[in-house]
PDB file of N, CA and C in Angstrom:
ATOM      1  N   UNK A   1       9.306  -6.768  -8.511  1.00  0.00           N
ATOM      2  CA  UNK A   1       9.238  -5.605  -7.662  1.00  0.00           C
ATOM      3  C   UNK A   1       8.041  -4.741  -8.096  1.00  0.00           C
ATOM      4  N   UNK A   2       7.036  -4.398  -7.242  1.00  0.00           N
ATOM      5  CA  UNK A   2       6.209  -3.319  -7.655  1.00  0.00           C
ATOM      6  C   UNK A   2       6.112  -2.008  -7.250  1.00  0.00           C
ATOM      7  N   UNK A   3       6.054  -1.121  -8.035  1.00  0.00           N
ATOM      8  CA  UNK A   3       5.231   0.161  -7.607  1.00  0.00           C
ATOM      9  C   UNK A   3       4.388   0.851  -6.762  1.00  0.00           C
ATOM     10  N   UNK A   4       4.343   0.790  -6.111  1.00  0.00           N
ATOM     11  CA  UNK A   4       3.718   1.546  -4.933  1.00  0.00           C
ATOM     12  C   UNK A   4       3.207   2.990  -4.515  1.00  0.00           C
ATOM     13  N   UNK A   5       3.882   3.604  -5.750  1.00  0.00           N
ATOM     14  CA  UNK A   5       3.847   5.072  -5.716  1.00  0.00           C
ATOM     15  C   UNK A   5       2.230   5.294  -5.703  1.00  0.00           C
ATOM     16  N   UNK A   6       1.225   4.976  -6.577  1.00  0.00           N
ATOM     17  CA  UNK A   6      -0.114   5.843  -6.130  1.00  0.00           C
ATOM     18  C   UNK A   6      -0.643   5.186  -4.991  1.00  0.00           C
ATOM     19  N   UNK A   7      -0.379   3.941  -4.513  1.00  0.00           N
ATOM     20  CA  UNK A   7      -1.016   3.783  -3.014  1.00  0.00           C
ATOM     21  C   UNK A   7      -0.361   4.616  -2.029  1.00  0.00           C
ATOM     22  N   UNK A   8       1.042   5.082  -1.977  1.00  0.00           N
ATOM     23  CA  UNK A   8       1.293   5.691  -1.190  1.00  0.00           C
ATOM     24  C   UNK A   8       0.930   7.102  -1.035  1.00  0.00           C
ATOM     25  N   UNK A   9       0.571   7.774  -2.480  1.00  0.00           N
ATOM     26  CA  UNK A   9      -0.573   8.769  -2.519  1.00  0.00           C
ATOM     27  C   UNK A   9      -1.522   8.552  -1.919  1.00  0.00           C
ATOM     28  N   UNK A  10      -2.514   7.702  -2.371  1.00  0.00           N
ATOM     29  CA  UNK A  10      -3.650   7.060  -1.628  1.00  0.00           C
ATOM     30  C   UNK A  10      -3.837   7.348   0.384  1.00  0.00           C
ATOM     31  N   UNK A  11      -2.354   6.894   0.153  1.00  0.00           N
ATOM     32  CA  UNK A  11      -2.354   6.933   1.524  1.00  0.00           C
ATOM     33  C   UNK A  11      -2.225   8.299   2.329  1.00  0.00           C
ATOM     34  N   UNK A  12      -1.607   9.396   1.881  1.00  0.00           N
ATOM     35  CA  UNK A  12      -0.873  10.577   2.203  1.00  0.00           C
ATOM     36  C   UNK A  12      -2.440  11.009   1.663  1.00  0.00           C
ATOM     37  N   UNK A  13      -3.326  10.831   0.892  1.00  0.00           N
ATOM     38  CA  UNK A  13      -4.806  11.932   0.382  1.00  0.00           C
ATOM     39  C   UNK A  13      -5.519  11.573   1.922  1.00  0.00           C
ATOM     40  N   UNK A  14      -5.592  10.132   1.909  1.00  0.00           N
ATOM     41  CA  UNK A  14      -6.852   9.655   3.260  1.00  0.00           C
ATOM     42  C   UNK A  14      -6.219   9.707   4.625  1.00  0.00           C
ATOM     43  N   UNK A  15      -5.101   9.190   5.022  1.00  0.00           N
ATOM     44  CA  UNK A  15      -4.514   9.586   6.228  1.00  0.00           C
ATOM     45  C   UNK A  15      -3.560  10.430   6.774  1.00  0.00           C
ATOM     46  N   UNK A  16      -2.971  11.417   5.868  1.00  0.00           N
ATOM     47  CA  UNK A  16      -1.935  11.888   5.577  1.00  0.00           C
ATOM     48  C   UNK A  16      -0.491  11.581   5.870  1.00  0.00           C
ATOM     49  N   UNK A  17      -0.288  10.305   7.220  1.00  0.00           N
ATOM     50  CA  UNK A  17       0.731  10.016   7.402  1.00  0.00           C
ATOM     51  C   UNK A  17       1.067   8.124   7.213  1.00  0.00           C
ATOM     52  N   UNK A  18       1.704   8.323   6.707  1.00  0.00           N
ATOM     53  CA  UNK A  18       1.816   6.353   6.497  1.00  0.00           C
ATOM     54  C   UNK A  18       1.554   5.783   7.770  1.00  0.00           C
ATOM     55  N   UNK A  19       1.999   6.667   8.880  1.00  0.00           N
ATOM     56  CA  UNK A  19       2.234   6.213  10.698  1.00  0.00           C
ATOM     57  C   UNK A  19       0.526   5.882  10.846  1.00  0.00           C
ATOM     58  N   UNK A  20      -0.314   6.623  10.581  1.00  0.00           N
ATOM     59  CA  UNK A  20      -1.629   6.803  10.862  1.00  0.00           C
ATOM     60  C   UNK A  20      -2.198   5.674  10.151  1.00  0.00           C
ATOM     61  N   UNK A  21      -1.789   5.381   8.742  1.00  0.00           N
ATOM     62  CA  UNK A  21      -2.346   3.947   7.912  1.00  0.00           C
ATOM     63  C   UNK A  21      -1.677   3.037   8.791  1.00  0.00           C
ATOM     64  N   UNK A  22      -0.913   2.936   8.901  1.00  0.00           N
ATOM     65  CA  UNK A  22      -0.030   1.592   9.619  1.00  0.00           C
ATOM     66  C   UNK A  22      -1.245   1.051  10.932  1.00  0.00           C
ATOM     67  N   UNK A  23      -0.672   2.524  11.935  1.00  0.00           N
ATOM     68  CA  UNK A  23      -2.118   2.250  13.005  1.00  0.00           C
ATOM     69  C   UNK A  23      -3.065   1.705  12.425  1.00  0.00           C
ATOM     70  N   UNK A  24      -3.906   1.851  11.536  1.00  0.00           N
ATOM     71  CA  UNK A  24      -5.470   1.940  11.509  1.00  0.00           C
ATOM     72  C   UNK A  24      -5.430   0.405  10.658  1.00  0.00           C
ATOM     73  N   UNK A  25      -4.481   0.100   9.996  1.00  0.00           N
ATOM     74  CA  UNK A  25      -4.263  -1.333   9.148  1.00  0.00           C
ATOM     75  C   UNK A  25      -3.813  -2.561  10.796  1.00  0.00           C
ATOM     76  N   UNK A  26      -3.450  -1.918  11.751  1.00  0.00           N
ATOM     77  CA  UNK A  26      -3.063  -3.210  12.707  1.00  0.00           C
ATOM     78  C   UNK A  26      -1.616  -2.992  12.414  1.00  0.00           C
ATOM     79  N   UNK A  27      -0.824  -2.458  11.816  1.00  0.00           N
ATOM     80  CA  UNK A  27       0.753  -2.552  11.414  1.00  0.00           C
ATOM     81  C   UNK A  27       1.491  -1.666  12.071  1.00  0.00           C
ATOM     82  N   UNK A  28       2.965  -2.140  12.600  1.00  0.00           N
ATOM     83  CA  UNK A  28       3.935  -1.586  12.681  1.00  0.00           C
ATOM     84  C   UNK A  28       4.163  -0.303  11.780  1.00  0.00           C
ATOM     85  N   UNK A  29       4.597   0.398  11.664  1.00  0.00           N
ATOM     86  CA  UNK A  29       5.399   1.403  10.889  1.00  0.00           C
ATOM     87  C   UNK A  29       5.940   0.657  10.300  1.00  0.00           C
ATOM     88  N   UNK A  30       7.023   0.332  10.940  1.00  0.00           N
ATOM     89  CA  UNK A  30       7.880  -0.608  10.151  1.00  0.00           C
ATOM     90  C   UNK A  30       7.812  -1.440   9.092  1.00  0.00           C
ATOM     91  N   UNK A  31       6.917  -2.780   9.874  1.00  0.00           N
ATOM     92  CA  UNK A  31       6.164  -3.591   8.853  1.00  0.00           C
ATOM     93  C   UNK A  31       5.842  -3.068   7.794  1.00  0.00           C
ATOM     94  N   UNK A  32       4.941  -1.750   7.584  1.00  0.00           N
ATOM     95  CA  UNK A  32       4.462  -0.898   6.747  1.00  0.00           C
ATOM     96  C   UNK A  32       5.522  -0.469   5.805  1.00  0.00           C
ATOM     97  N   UNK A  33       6.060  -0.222   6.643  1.00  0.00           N
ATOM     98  CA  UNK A  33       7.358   0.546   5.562  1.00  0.00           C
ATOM     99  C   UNK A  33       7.836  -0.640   4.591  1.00  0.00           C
ATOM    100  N   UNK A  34       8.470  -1.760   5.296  1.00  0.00           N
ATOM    101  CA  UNK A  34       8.929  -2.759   4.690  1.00  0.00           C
ATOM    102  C   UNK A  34       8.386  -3.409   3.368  1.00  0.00           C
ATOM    103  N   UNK A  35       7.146  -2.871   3.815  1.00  0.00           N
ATOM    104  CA  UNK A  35       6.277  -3.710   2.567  1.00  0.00           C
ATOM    105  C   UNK A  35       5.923  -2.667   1.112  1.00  0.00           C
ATOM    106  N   UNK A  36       5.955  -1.337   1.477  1.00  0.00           N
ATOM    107  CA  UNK A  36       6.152  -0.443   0.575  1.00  0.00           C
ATOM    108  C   UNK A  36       7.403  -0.315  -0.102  1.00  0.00           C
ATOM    109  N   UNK A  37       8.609  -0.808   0.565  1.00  0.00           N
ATOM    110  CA  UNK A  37       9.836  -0.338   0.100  1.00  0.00           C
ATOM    111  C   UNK A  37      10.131  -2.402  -0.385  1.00  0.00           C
ATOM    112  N   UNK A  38       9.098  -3.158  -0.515  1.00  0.00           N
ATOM    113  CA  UNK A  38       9.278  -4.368  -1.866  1.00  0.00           C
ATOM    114  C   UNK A  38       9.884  -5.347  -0.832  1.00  0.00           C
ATOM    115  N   UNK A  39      10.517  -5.178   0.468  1.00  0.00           N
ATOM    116  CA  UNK A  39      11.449  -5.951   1.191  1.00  0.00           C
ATOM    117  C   UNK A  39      10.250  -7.219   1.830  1.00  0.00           C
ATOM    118  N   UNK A  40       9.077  -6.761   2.134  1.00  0.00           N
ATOM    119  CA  UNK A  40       7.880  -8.512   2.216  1.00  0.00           C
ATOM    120  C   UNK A  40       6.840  -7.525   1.855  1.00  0.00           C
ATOM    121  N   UNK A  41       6.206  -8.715   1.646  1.00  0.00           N
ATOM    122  CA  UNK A  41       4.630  -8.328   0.074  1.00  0.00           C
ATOM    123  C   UNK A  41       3.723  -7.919   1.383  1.00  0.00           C
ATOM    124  N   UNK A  42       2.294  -7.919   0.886  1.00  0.00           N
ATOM    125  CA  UNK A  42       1.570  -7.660   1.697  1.00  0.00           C
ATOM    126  C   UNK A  42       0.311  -8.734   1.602  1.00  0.00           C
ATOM    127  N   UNK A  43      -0.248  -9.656   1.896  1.00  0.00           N
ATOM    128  CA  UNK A  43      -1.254 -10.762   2.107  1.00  0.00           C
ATOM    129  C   UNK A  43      -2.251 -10.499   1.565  1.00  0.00           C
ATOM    130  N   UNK A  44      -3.446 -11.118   1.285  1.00  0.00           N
ATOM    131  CA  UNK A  44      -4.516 -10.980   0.500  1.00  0.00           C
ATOM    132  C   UNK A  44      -5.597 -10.101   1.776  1.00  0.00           C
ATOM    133  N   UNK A  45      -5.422 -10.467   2.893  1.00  0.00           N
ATOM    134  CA  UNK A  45      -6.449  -9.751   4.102  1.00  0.00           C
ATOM    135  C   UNK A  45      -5.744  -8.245   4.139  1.00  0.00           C
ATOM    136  N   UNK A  46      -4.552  -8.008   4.323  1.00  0.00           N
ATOM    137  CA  UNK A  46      -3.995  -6.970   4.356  1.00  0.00           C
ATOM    138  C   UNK A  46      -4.283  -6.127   3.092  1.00  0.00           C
ATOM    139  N   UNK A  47      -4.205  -6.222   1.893  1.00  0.00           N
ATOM    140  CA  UNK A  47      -4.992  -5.695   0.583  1.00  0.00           C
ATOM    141  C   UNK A  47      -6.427  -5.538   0.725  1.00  0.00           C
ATOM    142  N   UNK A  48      -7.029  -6.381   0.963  1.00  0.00           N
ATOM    143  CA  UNK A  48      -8.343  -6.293   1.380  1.00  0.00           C
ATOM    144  C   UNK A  48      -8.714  -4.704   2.520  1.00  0.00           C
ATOM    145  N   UNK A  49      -8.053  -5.328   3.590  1.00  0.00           N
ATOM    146  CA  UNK A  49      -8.063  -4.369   4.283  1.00  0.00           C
ATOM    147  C   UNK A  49      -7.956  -2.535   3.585  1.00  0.00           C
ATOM    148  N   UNK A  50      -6.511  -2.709   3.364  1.00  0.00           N
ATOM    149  CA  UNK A  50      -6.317  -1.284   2.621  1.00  0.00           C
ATOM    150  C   UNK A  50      -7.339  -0.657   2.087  1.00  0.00           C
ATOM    151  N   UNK A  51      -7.810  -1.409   0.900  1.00  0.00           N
ATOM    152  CA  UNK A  51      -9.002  -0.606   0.054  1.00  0.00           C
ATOM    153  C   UNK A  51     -10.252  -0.835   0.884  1.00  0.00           C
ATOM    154  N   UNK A  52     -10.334  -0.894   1.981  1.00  0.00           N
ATOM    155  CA  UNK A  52     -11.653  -0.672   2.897  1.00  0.00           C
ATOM    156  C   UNK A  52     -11.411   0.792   3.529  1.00  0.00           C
ATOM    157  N   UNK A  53      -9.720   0.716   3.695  1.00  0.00           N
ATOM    158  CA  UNK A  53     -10.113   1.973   5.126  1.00  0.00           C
ATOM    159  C   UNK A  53      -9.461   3.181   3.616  1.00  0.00           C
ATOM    160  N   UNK A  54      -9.125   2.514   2.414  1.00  0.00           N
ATOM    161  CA  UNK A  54      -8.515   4.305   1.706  1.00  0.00           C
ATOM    162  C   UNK A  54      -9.837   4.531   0.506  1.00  0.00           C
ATOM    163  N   UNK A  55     -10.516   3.132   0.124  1.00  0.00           N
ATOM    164  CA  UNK A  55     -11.987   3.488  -0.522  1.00  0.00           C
ATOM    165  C   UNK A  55     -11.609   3.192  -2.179  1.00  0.00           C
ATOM    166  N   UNK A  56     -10.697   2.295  -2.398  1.00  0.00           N
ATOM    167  CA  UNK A  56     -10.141   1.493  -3.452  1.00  0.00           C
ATOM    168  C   UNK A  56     -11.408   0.569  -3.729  1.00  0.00           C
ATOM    169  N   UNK A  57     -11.896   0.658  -4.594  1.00  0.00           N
ATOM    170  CA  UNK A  57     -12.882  -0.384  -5.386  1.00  0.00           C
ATOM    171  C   UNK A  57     -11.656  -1.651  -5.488  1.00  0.00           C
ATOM    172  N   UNK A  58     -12.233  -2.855  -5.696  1.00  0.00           N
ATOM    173  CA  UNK A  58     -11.217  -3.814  -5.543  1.00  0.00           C
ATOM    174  C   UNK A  58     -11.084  -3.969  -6.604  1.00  0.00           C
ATOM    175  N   UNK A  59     -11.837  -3.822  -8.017  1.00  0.00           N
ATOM    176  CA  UNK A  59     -11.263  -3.350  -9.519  1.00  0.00           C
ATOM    177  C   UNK A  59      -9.967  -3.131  -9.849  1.00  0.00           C
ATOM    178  N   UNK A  60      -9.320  -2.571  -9.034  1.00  0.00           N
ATOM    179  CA  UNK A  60      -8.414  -1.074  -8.974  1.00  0.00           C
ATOM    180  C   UNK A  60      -7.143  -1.685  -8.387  1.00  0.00           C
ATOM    181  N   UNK A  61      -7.094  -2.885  -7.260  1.00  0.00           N
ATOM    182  CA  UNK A  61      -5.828  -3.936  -7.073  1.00  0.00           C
ATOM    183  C   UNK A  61      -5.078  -3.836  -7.530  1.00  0.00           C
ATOM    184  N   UNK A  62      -5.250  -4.417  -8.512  1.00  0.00           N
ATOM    185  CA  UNK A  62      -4.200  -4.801  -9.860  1.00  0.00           C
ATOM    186  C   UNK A  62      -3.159  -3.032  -9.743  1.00  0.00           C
ATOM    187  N   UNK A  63      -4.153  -2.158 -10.083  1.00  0.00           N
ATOM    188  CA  UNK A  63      -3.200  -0.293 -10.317  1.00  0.00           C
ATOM    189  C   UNK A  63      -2.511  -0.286  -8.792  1.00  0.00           C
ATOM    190  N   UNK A  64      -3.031   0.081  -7.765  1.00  0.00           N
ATOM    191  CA  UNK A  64      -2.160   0.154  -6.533  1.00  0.00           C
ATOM    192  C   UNK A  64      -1.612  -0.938  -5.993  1.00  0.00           C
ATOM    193  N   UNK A  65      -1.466  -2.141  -6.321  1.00  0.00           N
ATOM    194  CA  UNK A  65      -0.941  -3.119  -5.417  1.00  0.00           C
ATOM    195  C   UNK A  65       0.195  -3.865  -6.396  1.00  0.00           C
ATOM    196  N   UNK A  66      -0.056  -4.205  -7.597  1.00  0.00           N
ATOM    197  CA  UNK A  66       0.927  -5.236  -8.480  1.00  0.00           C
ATOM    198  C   UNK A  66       0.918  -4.270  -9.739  1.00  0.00           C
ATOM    199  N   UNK A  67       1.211  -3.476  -9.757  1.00  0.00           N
ATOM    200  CA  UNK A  67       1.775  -2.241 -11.086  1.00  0.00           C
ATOM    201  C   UNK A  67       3.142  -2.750 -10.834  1.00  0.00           C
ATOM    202  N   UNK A  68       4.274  -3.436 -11.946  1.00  0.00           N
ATOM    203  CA  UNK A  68       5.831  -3.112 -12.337  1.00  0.00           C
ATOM    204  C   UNK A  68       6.371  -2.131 -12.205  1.00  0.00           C
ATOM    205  N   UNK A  69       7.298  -2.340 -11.450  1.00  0.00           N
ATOM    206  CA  UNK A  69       7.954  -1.274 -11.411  1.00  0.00           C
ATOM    207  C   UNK A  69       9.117  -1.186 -12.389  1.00  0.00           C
ATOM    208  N   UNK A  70       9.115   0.089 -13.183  1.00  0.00           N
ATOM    209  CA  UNK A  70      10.164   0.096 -14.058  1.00  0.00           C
ATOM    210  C   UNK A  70      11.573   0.131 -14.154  1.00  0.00           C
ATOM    211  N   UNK A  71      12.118  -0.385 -14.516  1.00  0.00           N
ATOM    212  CA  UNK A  71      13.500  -0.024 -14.500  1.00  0.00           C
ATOM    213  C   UNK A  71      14.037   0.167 -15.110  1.00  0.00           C
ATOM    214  N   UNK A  72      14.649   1.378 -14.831  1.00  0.00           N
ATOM    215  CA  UNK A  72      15.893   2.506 -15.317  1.00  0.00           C
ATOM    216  C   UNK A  72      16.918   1.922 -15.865  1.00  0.00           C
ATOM    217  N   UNK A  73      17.751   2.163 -17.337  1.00  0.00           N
ATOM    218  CA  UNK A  73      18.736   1.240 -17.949  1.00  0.00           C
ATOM    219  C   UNK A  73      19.850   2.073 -17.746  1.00  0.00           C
TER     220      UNK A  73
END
């Protein structure tokens, strides 16, 4: 399961609404949502994509896209 929390910053700094990334990525809301909340991943074009339209150096993948998410004992 990963983390998602600073892309979804990412997302709320450059578009302010996930609805508006979704649009501008080709995605459902939904879809969008789904894939933030761990329920289906997101594809290598779709990553790609992201850090084109929020300005993610692709360095940086690894921190917003596959960060662990921790879990609470």
């Amino acid at each position: 399961m990963f983390d998602y929390s600073k892309l979804k910053g990412k997302i709320k700094e450059v578009f302010g609404t996930q609805s508006a990334f979704a649009k501008a990525m080709g995605l459902s809301g939904v879809s969008l949502s789904s894939k933030l909340n761990n329920l289906t991943g997101f594809t290598q074009s779709e990553i790609n994509k992201a850090c084109e339209l929020l300005g993610i150096s692709f360095e940086f993948i690894p921190v917003y896209f596959f960060t662990e998410k921790v879990k609470s004992s």
